[in-house]
PDB file of N, CA and C in Angstrom:
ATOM      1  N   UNK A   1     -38.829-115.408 -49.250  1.00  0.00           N
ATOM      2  CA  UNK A   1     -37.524-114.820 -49.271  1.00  0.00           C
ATOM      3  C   UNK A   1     -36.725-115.342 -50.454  1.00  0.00           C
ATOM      4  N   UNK A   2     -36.571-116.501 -50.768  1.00  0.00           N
ATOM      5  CA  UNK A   2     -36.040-117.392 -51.761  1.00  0.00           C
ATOM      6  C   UNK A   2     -36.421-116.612 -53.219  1.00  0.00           C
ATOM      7  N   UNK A   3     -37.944-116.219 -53.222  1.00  0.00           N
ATOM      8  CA  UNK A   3     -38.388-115.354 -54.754  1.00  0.00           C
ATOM      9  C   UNK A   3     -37.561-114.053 -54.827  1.00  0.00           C
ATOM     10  N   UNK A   4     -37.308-113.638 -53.740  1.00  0.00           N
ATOM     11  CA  UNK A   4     -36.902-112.148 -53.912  1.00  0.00           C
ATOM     12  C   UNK A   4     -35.655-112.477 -53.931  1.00  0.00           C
ATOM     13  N   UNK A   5     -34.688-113.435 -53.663  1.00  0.00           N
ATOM     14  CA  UNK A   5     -33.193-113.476 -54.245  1.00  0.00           C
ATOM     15  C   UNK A   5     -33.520-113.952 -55.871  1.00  0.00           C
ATOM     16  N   UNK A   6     -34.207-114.756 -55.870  1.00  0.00           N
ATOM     17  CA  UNK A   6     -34.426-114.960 -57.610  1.00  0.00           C
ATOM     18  C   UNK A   6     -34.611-114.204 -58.396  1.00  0.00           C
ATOM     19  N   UNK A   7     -35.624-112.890 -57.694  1.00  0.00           N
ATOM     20  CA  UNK A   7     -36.194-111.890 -58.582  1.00  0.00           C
ATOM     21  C   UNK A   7     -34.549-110.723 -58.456  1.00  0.00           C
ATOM     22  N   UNK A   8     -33.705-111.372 -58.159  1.00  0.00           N
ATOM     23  CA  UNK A   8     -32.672-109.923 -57.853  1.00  0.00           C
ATOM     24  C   UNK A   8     -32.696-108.579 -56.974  1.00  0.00           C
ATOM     25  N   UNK A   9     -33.516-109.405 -55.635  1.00  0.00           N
ATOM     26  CA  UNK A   9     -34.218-108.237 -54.783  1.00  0.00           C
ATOM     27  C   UNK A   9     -33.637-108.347 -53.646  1.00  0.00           C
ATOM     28  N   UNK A  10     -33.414-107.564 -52.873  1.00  0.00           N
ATOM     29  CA  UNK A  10     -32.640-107.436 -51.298  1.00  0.00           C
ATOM     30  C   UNK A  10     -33.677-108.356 -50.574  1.00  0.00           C
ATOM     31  N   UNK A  11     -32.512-108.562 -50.080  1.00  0.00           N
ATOM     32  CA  UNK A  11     -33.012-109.522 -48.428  1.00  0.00           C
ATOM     33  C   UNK A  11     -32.086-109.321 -47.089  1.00  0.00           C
ATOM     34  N   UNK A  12     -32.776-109.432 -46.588  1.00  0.00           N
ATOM     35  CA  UNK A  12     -32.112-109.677 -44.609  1.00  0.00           C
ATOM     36  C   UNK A  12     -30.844-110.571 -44.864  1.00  0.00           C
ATOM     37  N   UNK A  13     -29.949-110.297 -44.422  1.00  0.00           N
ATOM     38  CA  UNK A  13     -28.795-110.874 -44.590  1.00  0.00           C
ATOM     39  C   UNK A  13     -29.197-112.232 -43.183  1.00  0.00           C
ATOM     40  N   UNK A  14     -29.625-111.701 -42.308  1.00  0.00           N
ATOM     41  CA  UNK A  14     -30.084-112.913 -41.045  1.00  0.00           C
ATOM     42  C   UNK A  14     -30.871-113.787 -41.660  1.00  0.00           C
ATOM     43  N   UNK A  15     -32.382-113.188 -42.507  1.00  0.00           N
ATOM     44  CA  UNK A  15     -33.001-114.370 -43.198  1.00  0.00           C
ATOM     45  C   UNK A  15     -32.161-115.262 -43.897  1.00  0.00           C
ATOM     46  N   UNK A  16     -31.646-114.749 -44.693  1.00  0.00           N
ATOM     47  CA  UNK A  16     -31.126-115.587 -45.278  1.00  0.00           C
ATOM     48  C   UNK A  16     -29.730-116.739 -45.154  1.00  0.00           C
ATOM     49  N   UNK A  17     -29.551-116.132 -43.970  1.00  0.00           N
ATOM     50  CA  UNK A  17     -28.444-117.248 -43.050  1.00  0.00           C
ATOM     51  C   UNK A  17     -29.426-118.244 -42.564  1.00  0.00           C
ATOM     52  N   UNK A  18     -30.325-117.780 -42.235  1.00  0.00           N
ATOM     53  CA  UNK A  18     -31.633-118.822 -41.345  1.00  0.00           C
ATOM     54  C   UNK A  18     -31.792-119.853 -42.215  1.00  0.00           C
ATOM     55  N   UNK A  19     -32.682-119.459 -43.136  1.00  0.00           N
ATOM     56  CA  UNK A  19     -32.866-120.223 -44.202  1.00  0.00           C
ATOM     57  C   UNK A  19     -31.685-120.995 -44.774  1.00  0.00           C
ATOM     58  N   UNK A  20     -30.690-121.056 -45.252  1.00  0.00           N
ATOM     59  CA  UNK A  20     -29.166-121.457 -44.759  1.00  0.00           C
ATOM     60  C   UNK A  20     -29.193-122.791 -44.275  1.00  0.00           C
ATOM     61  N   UNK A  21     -29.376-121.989 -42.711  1.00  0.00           N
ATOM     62  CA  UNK A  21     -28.823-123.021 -42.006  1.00  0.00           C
ATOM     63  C   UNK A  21     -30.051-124.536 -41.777  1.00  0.00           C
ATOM     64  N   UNK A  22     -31.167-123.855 -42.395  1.00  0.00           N
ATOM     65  CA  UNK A  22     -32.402-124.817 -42.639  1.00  0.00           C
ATOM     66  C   UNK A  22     -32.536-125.701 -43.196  1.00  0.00           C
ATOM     67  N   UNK A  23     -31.591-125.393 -44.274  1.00  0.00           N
ATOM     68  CA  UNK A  23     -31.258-126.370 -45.513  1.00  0.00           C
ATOM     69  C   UNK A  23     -29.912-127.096 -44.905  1.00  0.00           C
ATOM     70  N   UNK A  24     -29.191-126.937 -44.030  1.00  0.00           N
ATOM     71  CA  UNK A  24     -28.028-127.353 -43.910  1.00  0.00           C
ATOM     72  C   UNK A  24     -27.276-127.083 -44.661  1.00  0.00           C
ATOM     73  N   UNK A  25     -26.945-125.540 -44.925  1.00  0.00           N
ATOM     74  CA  UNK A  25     -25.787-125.387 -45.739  1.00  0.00           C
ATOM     75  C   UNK A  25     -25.119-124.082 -45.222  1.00  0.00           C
ATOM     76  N   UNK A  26     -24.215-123.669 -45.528  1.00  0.00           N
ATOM     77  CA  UNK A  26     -23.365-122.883 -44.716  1.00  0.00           C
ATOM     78  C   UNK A  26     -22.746-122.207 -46.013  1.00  0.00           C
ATOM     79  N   UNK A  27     -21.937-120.671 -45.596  1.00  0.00           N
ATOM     80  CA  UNK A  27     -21.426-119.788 -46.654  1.00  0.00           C
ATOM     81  C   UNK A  27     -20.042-119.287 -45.929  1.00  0.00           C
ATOM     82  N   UNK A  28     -18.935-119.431 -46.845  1.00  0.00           N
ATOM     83  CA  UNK A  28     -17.769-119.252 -46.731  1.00  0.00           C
ATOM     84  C   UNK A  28     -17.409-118.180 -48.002  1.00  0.00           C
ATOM     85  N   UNK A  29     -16.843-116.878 -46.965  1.00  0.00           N
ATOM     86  CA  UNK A  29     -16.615-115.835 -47.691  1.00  0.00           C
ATOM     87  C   UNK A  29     -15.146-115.744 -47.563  1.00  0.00           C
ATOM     88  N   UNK A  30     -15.053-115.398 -48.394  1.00  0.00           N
ATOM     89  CA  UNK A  30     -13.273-115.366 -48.900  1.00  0.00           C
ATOM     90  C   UNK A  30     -12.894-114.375 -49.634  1.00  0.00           C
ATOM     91  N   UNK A  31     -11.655-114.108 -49.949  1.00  0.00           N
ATOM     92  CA  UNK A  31     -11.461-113.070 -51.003  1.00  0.00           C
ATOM     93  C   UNK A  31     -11.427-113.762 -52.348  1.00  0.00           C
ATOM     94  N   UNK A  32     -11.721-112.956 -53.006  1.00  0.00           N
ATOM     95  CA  UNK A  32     -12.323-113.483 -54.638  1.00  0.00           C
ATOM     96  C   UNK A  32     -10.921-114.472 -55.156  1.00  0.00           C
ATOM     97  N   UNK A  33      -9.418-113.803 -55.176  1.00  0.00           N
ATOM     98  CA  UNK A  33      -9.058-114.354 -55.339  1.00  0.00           C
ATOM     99  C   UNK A  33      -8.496-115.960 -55.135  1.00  0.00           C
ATOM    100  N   UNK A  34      -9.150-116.085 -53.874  1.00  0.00           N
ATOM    101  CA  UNK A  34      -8.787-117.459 -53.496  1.00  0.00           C
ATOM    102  C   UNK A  34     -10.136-118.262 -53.626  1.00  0.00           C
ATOM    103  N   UNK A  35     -10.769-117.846 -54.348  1.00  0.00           N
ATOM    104  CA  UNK A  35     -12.129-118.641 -55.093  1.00  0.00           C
ATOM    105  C   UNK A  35     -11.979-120.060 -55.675  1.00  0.00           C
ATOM    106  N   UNK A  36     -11.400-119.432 -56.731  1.00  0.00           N
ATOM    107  CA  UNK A  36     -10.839-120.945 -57.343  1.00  0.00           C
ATOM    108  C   UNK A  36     -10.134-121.957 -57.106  1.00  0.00           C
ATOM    109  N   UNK A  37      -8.949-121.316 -56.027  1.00  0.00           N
ATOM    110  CA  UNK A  37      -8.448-122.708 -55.962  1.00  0.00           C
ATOM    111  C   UNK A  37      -9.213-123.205 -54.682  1.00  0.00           C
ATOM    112  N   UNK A  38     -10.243-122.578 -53.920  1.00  0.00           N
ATOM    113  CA  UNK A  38     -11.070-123.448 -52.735  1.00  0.00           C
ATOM    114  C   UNK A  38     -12.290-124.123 -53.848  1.00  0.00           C
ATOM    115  N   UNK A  39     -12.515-123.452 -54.730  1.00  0.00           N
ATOM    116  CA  UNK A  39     -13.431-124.457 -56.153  1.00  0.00           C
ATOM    117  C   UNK A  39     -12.992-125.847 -56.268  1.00  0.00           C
ATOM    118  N   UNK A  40     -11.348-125.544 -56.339  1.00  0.00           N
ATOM    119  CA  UNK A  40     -10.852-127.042 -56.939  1.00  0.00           C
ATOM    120  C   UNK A  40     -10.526-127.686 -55.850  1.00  0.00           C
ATOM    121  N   UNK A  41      -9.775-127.129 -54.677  1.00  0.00           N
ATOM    122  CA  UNK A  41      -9.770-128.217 -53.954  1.00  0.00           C
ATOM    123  C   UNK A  41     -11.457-128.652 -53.029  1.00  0.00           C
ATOM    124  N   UNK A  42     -12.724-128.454 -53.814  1.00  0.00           N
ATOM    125  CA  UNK A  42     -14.009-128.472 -53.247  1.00  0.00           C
ATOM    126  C   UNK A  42     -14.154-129.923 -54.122  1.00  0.00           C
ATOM    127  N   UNK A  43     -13.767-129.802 -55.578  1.00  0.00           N
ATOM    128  CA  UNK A  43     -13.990-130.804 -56.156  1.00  0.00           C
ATOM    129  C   UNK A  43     -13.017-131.942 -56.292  1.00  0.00           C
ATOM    130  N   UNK A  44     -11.802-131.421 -55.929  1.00  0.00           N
ATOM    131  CA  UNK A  44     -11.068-132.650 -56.003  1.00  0.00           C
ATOM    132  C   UNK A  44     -11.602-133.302 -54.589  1.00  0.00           C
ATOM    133  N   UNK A  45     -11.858-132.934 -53.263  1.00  0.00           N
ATOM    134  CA  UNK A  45     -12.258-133.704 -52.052  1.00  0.00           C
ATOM    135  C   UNK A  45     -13.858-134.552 -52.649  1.00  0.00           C
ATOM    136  N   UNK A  46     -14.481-133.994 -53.347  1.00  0.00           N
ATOM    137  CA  UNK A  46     -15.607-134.309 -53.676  1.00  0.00           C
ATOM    138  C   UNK A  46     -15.408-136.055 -54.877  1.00  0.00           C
ATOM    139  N   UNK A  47     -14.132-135.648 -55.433  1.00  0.00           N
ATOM    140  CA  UNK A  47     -14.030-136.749 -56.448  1.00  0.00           C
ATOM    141  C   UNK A  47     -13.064-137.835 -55.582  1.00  0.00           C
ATOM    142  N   UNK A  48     -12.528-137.768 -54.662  1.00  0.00           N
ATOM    143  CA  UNK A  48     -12.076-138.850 -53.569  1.00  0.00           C
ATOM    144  C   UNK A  48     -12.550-139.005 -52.987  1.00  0.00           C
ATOM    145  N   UNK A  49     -13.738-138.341 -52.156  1.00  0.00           N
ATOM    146  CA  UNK A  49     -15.213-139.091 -51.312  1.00  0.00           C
ATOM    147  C   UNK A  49     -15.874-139.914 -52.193  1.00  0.00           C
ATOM    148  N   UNK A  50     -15.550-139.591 -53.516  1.00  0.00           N
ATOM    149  CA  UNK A  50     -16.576-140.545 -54.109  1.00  0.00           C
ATOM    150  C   UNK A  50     -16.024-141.840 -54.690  1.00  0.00           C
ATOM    151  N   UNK A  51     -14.247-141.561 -54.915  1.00  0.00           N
ATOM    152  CA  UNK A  51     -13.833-142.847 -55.429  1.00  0.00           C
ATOM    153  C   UNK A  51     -13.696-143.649 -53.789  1.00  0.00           C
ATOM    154  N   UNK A  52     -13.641-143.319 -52.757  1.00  0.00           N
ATOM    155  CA  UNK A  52     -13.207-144.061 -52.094  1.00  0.00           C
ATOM    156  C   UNK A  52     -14.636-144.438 -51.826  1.00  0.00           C
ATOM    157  N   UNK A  53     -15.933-144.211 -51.645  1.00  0.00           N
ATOM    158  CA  UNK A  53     -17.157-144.882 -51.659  1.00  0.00           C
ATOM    159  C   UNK A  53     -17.399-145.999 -52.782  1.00  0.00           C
ATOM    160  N   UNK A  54     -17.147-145.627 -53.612  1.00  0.00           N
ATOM    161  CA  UNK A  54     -16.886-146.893 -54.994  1.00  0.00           C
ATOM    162  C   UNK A  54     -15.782-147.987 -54.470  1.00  0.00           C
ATOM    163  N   UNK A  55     -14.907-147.858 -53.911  1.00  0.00           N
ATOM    164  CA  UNK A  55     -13.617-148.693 -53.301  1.00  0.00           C
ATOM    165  C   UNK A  55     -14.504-149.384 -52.299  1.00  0.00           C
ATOM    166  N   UNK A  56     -15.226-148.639 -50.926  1.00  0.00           N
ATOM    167  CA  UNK A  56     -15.892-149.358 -50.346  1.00  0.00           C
ATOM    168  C   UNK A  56     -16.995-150.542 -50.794  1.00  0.00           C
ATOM    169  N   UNK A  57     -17.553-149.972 -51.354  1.00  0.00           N
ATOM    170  CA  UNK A  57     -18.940-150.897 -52.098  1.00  0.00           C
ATOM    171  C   UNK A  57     -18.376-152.217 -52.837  1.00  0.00           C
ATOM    172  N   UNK A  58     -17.178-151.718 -53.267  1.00  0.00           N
ATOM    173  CA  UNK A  58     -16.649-152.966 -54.308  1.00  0.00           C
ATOM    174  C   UNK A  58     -15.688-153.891 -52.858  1.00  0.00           C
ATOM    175  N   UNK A  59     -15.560-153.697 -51.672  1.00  0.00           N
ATOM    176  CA  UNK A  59     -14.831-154.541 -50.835  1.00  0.00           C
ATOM    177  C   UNK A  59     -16.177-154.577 -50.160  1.00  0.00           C
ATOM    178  N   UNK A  60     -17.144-154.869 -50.028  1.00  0.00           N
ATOM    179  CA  UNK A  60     -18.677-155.324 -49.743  1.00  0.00           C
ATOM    180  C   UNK A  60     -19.592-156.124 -50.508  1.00  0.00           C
ATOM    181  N   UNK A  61     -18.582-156.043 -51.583  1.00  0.00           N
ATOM    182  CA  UNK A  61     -19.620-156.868 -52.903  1.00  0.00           C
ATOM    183  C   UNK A  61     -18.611-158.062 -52.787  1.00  0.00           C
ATOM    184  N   UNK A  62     -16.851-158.092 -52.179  1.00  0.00           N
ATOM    185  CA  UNK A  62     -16.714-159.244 -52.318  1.00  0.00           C
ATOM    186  C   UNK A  62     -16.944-160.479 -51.688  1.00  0.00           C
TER     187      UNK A  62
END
């Protein structure tokens, strides 16, 4: 199923939730316009999970 989204080919909309949810990942549909700012606030949560894991490690190292 995975080749035929690569190759630009239809698929089962169920397969491919399956497969999805196989991988542990999930799809959030939205309207286009509110794309970007769920982009940024994807990466700004992503860049404070990670400073505050760096904060942790460094109050474990002392």
């Amino acid at each position: 199923m995975l080749s035929k989204l690569e190759n630009g080919k239809g698929v089962n909309l169920a397969h491919a939730l399956r497969v999805m949810d196989g991988l542990g990942l999930t799809m959030l549909v939205v309207p286009r316009a509110h794309a970007a700012l769920l982009e940024q606030a994807a990466a700004h949560a992503a860049k404070m999970d990670k400073n505050a894991a760096r904060e942790r490690k460094a109050g474990v190292e002392e």
